[in-house]
PDB file of N, CA and C in Angstrom:
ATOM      1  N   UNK A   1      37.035 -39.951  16.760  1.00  0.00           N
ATOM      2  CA  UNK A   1      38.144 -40.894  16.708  1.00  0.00           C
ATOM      3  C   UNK A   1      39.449 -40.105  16.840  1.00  0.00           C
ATOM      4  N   UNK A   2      40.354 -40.784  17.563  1.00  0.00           N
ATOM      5  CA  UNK A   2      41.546 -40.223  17.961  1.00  0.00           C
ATOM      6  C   UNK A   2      42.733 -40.549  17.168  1.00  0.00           C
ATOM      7  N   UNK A   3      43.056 -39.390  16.679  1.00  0.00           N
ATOM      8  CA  UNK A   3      44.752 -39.574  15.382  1.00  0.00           C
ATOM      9  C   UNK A   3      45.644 -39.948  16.116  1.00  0.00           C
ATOM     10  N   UNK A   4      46.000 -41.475  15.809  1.00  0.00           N
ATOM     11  CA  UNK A   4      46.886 -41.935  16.600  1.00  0.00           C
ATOM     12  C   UNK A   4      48.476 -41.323  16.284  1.00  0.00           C
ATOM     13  N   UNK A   5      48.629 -40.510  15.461  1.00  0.00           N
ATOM     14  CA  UNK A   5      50.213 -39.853  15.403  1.00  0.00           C
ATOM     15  C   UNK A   5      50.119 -38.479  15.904  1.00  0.00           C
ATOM     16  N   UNK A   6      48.875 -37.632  16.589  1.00  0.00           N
ATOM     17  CA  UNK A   6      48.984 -36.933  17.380  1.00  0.00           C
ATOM     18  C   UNK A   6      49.320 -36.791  18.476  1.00  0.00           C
ATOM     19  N   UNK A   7      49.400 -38.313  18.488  1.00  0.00           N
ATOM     20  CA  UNK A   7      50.282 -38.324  20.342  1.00  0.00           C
ATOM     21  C   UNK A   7      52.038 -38.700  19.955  1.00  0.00           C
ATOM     22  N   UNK A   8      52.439 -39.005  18.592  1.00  0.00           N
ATOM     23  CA  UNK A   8      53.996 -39.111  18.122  1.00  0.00           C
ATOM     24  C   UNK A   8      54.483 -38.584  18.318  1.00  0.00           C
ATOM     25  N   UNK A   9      55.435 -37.962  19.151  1.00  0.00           N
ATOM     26  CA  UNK A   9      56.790 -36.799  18.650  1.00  0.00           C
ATOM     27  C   UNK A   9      57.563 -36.949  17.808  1.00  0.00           C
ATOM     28  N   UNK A  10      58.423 -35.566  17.209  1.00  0.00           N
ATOM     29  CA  UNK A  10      59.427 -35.332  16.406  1.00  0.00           C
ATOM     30  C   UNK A  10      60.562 -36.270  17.356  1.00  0.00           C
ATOM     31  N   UNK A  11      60.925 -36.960  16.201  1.00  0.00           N
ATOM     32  CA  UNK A  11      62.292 -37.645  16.684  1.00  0.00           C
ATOM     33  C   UNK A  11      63.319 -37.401  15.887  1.00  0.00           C
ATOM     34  N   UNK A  12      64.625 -37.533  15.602  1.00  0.00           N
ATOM     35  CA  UNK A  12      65.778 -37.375  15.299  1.00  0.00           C
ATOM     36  C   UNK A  12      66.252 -38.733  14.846  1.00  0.00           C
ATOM     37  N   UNK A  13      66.329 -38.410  13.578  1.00  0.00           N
ATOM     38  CA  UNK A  13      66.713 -39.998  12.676  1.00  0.00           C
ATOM     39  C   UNK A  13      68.298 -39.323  12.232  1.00  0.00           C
ATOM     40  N   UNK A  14      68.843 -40.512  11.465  1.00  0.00           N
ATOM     41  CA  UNK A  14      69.691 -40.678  10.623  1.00  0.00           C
ATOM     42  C   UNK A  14      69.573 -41.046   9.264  1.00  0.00           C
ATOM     43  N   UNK A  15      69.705 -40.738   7.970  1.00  0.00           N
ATOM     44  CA  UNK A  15      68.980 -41.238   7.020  1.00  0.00           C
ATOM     45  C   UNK A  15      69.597 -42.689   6.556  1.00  0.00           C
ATOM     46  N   UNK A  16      68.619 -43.509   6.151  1.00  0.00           N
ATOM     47  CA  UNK A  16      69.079 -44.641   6.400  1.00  0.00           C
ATOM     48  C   UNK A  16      70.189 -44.861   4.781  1.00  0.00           C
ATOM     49  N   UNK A  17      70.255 -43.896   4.310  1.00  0.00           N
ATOM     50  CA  UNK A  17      71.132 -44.038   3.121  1.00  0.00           C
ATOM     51  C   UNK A  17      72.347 -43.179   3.282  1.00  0.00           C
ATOM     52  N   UNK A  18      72.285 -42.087   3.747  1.00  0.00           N
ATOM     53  CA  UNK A  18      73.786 -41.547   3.771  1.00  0.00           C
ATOM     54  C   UNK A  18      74.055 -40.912   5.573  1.00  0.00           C
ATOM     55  N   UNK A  19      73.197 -41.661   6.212  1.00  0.00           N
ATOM     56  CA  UNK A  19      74.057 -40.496   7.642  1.00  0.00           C
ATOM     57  C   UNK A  19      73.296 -39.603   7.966  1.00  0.00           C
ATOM     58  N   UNK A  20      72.777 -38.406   6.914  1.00  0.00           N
ATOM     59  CA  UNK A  20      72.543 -36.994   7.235  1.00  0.00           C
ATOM     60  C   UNK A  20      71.532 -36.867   8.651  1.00  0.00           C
ATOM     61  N   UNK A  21      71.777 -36.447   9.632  1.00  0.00           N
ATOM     62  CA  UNK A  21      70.655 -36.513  10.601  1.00  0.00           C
ATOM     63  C   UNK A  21      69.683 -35.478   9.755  1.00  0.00           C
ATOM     64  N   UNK A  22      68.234 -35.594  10.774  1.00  0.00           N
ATOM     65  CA  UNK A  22      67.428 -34.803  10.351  1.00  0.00           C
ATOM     66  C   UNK A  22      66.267 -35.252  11.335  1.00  0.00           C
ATOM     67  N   UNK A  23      65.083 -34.345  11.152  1.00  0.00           N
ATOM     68  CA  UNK A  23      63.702 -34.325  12.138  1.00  0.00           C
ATOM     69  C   UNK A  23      62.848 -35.151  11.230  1.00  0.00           C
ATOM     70  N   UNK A  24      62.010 -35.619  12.147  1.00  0.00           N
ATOM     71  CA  UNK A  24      60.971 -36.578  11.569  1.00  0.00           C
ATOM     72  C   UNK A  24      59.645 -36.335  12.385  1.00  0.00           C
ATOM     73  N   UNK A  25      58.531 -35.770  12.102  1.00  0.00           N
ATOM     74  CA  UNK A  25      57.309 -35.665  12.864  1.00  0.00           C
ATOM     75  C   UNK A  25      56.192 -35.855  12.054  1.00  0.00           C
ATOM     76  N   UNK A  26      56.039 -37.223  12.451  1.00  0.00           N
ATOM     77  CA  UNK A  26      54.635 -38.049  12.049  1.00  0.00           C
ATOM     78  C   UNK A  26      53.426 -37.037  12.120  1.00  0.00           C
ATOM     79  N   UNK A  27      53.434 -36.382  12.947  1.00  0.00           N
ATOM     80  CA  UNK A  27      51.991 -35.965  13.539  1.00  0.00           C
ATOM     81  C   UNK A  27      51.477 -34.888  11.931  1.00  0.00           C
ATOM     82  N   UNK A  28      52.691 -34.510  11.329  1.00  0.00           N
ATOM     83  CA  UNK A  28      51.896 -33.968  10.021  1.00  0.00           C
ATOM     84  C   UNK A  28      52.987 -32.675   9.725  1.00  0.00           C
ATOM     85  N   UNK A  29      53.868 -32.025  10.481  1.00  0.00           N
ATOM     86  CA  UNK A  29      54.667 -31.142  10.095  1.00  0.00           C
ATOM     87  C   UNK A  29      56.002 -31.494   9.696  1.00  0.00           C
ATOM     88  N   UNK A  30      56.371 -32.721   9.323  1.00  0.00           N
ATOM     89  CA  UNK A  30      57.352 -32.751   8.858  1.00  0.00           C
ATOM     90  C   UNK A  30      57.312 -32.692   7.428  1.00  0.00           C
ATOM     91  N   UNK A  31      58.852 -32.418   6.611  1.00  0.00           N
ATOM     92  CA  UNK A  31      59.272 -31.738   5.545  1.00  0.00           C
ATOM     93  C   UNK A  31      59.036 -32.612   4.263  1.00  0.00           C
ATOM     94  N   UNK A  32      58.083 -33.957   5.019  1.00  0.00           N
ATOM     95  CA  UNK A  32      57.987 -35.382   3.557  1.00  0.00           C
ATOM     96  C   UNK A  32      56.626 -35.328   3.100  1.00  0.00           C
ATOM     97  N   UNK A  33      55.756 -34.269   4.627  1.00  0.00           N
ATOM     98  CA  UNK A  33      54.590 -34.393   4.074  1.00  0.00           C
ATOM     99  C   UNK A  33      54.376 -33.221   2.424  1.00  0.00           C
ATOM    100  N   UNK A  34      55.086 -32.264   2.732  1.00  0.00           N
ATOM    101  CA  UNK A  34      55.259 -31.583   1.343  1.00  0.00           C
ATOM    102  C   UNK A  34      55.662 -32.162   0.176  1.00  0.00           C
ATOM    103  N   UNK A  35      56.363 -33.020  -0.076  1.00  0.00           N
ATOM    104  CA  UNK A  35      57.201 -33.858  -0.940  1.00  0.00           C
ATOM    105  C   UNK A  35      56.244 -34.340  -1.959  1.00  0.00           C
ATOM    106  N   UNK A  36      56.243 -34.055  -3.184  1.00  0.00           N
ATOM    107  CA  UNK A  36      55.615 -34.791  -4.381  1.00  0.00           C
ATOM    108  C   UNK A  36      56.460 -36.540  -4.582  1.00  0.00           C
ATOM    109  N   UNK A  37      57.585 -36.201  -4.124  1.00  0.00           N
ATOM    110  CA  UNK A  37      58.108 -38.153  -4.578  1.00  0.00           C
ATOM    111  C   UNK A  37      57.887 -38.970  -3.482  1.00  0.00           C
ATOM    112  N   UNK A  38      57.392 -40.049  -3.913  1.00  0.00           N
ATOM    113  CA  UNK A  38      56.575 -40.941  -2.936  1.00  0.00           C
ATOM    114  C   UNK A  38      57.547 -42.450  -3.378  1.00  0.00           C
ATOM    115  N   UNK A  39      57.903 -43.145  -2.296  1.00  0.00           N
ATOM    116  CA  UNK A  39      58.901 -44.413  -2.871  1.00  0.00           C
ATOM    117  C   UNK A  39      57.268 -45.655  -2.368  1.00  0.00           C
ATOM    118  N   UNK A  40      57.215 -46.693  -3.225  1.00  0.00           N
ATOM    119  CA  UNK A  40      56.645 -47.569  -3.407  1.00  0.00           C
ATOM    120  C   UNK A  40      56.913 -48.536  -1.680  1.00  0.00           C
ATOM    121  N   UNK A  41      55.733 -48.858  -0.953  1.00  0.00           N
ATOM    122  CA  UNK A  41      55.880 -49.751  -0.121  1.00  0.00           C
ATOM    123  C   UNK A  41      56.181 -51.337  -0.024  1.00  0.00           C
ATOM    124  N   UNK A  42      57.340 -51.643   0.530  1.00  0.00           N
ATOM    125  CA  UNK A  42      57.718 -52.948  -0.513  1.00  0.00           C
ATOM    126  C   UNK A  42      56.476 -54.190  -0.224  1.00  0.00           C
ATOM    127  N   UNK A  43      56.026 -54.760  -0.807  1.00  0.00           N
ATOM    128  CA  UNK A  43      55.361 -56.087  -0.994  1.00  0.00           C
ATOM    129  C   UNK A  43      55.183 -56.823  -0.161  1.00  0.00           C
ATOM    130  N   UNK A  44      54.635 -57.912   0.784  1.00  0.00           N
ATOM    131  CA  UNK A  44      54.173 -58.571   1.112  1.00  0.00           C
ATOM    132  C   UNK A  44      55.151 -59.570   1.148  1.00  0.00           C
ATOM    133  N   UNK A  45      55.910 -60.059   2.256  1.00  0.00           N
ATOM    134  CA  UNK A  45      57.495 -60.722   1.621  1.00  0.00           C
ATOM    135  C   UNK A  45      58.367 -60.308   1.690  1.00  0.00           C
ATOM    136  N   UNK A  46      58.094 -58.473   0.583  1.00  0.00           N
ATOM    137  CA  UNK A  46      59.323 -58.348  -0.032  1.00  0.00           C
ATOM    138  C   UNK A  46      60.262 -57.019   1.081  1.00  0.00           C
ATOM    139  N   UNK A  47      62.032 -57.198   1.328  1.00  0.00           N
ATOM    140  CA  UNK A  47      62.047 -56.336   1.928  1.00  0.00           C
ATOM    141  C   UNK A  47      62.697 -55.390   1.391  1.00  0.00           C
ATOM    142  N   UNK A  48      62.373 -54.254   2.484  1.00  0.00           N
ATOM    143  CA  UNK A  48      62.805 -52.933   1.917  1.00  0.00           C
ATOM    144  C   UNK A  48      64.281 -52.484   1.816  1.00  0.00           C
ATOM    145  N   UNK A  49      64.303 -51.312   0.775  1.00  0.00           N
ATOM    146  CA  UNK A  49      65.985 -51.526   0.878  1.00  0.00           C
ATOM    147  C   UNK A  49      66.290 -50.207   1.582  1.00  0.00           C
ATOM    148  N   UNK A  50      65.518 -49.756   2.587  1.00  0.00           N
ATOM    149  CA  UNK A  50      65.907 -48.817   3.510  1.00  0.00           C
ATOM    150  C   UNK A  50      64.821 -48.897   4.666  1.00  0.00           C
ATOM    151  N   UNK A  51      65.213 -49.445   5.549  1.00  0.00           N
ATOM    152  CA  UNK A  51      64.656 -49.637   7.101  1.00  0.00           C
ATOM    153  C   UNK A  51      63.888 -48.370   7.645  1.00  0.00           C
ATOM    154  N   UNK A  52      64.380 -47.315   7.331  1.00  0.00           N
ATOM    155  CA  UNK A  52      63.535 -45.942   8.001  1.00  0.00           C
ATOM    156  C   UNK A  52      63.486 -44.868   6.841  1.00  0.00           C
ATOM    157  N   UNK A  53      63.514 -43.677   7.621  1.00  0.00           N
ATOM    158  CA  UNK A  53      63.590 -42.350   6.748  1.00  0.00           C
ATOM    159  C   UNK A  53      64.405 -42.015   5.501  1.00  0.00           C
ATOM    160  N   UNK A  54      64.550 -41.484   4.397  1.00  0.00           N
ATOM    161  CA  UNK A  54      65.786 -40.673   3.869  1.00  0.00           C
ATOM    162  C   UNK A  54      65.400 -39.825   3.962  1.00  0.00           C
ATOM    163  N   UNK A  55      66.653 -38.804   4.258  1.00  0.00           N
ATOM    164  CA  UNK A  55      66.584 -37.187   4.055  1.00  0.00           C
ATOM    165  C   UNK A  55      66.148 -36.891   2.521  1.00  0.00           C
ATOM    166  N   UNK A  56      65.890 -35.479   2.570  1.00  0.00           N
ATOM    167  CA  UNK A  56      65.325 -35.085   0.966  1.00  0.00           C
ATOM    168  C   UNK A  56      66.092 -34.941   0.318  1.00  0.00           C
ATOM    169  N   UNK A  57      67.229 -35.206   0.413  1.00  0.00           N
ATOM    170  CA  UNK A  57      68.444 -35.213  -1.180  1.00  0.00           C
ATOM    171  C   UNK A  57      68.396 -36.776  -1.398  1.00  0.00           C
ATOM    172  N   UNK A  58      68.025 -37.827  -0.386  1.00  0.00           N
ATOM    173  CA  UNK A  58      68.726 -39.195  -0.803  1.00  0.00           C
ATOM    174  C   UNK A  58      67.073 -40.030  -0.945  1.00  0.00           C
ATOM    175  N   UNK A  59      65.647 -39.026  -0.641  1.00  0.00           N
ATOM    176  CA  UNK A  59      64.993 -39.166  -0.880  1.00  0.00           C
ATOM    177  C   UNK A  59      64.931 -39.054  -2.519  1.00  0.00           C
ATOM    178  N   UNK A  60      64.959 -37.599  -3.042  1.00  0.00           N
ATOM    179  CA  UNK A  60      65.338 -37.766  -4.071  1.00  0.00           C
ATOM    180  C   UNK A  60      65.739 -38.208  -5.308  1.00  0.00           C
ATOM    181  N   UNK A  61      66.985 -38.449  -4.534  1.00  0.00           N
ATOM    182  CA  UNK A  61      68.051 -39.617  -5.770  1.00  0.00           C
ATOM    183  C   UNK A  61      67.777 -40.248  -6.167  1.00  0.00           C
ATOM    184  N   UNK A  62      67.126 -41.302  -4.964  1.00  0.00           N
ATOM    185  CA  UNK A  62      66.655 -42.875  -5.123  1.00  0.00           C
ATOM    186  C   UNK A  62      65.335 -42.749  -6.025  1.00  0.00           C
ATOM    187  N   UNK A  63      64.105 -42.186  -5.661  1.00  0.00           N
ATOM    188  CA  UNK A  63      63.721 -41.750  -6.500  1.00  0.00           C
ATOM    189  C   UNK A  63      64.032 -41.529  -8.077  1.00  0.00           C
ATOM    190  N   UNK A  64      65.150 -40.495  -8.543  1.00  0.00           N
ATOM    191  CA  UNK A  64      65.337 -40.456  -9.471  1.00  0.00           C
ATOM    192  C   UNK A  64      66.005 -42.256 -10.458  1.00  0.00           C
ATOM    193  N   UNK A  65      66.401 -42.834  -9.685  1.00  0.00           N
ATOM    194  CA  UNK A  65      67.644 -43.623  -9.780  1.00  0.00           C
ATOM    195  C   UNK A  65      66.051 -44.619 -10.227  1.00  0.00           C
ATOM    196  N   UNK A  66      65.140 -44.948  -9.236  1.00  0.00           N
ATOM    197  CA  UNK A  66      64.234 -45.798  -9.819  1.00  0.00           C
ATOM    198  C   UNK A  66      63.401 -45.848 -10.684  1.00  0.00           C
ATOM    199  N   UNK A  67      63.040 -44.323 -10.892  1.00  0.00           N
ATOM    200  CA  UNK A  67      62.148 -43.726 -11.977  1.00  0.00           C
ATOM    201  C   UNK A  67      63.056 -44.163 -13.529  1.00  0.00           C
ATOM    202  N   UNK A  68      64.379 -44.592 -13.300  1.00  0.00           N
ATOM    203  CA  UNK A  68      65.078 -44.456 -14.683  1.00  0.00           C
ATOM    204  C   UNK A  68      64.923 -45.574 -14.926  1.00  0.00           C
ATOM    205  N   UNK A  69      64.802 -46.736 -14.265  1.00  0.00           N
ATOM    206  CA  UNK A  69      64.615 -48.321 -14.658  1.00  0.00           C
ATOM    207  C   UNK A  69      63.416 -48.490 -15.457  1.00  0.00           C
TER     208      UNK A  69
END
């Protein structure tokens, strides 16, 4: 069976929270697959409050910011 994000390229986002550009490569080398903080996929319905990527500082934050609720 064929990994369908082996045929993805690195693309060039913007983070959808502050601007910061940055690389994004599905196929498995990008910098989120290292990442221990994982944000919750929103619900069935429910929408998300960031459309694409965050960089790893605003990955982070938000993170921190939800973990405190």
């Amino acid at each position: 069976m064929t990994n369908r994000l082996e045929s993805v390229s690195a693309r060039r986002l913007a983070c959808a929270r502050c601007g910061t550009e940055f690389t994004c490569d599905p196929s498995g080398a990008c910098w989120c697959f290292e990442e221990t903080v994982r944000l919750p996929l929103p619900s069935e319905g429910q929408e998300s409050a960031f459309h694409d990527c965050l960089c790893r500082d605003c990955l982070h934050a938000f993170a921190a910011t939800t973990a405190a609720r």
